[in-house]
C-alpha atoms as a PDB file:
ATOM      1  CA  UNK A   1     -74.466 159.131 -95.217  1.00  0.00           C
ATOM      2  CA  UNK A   2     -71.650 157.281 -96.176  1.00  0.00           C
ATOM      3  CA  UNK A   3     -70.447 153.649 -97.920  1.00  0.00           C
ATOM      4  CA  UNK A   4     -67.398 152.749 -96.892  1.00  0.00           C
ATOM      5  CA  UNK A   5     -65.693 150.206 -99.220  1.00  0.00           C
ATOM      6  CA  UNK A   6     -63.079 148.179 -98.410  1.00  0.00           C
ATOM      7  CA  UNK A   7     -59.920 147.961-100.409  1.00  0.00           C
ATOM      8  CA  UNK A   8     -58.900 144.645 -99.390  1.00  0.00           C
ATOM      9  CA  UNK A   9     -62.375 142.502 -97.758  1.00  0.00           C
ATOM     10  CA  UNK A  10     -62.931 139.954 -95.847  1.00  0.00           C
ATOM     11  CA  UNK A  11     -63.241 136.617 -97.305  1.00  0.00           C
ATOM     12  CA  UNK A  12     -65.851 135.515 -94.763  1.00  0.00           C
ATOM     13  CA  UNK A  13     -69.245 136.216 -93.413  1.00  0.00           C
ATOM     14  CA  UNK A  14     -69.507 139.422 -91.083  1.00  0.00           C
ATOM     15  CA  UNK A  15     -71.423 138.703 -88.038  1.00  0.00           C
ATOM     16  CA  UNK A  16     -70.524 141.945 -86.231  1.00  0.00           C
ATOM     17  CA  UNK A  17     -69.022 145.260 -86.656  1.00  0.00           C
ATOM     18  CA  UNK A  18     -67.045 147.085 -83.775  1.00  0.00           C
ATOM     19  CA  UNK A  19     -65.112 150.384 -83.706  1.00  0.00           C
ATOM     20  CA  UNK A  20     -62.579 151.478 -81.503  1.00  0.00           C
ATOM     21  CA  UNK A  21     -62.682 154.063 -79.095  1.00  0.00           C
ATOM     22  CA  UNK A  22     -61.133 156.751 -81.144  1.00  0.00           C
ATOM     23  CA  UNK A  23     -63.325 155.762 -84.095  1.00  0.00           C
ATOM     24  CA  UNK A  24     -60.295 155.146 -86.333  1.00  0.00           C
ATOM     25  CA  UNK A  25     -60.438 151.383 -87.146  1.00  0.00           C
ATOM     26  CA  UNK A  26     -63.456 149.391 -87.666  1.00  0.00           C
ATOM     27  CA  UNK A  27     -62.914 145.695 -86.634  1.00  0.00           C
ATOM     28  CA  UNK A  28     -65.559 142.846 -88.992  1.00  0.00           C
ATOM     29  CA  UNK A  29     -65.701 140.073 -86.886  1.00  0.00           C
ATOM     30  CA  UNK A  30     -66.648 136.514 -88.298  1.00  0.00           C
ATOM     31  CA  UNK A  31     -66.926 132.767 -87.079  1.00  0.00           C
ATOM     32  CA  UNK A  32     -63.700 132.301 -89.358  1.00  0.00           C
ATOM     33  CA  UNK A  33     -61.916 135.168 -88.862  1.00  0.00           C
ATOM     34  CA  UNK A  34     -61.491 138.967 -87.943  1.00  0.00           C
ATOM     35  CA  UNK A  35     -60.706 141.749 -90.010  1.00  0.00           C
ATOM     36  CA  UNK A  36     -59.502 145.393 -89.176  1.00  0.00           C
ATOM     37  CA  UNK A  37     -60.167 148.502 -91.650  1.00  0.00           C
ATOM     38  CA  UNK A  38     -58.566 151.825 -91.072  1.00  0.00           C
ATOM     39  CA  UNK A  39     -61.039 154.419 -91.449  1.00  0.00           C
ATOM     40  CA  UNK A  40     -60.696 157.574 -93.251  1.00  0.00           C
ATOM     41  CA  UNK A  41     -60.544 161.110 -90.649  1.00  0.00           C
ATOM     42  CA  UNK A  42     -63.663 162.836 -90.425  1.00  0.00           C
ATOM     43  CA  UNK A  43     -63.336 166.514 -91.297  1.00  0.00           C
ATOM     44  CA  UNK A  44     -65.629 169.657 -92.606  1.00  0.00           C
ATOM     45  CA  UNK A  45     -68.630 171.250 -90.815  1.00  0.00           C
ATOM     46  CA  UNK A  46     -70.614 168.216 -90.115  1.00  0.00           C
ATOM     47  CA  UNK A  47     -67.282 165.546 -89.257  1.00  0.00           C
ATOM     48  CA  UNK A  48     -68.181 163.482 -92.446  1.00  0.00           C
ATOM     49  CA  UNK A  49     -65.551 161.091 -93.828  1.00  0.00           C
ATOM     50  CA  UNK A  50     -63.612 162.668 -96.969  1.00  0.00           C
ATOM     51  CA  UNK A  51     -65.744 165.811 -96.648  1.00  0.00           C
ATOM     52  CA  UNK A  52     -69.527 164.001 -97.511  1.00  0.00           C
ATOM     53  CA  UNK A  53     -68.097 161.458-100.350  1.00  0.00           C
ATOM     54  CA  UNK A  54     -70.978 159.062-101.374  1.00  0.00           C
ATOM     55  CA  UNK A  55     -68.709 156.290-101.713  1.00  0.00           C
ATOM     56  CA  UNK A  56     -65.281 156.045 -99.865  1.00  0.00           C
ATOM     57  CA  UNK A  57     -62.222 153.459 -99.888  1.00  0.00           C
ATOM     58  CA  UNK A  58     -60.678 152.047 -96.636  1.00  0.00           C
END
């Protein structure tokens, strides 16, 4: 398991997460706004993001 932190956050209150199809971008949705993070690629034997990093910037 992985924490994804984001470099730049959104200044409002996330009601909702939703990813894209290809699981690429990450899209926090708020009453006053919407934000989009590009995630990191997945890679190593079990897909994790950044090979199994505890704590990862996106």
């Amino acid at each position: 398991l992985s924490t994804l932190r984001p470099t730049d956050p959104p200044t409002f209150e996330v009601e909702k997460l939703t990813l894209n199809e290809t699981t690429t971008q990450l899209a926090a949705v708020g009453s006053r706004g919407v934000a989009i993070l590009d995630l990191p690629r997945r890679w190593g034997k079990e897909a994790t993001f950044q090979g199994g990093k505890e704590t990862i910037s996106c």
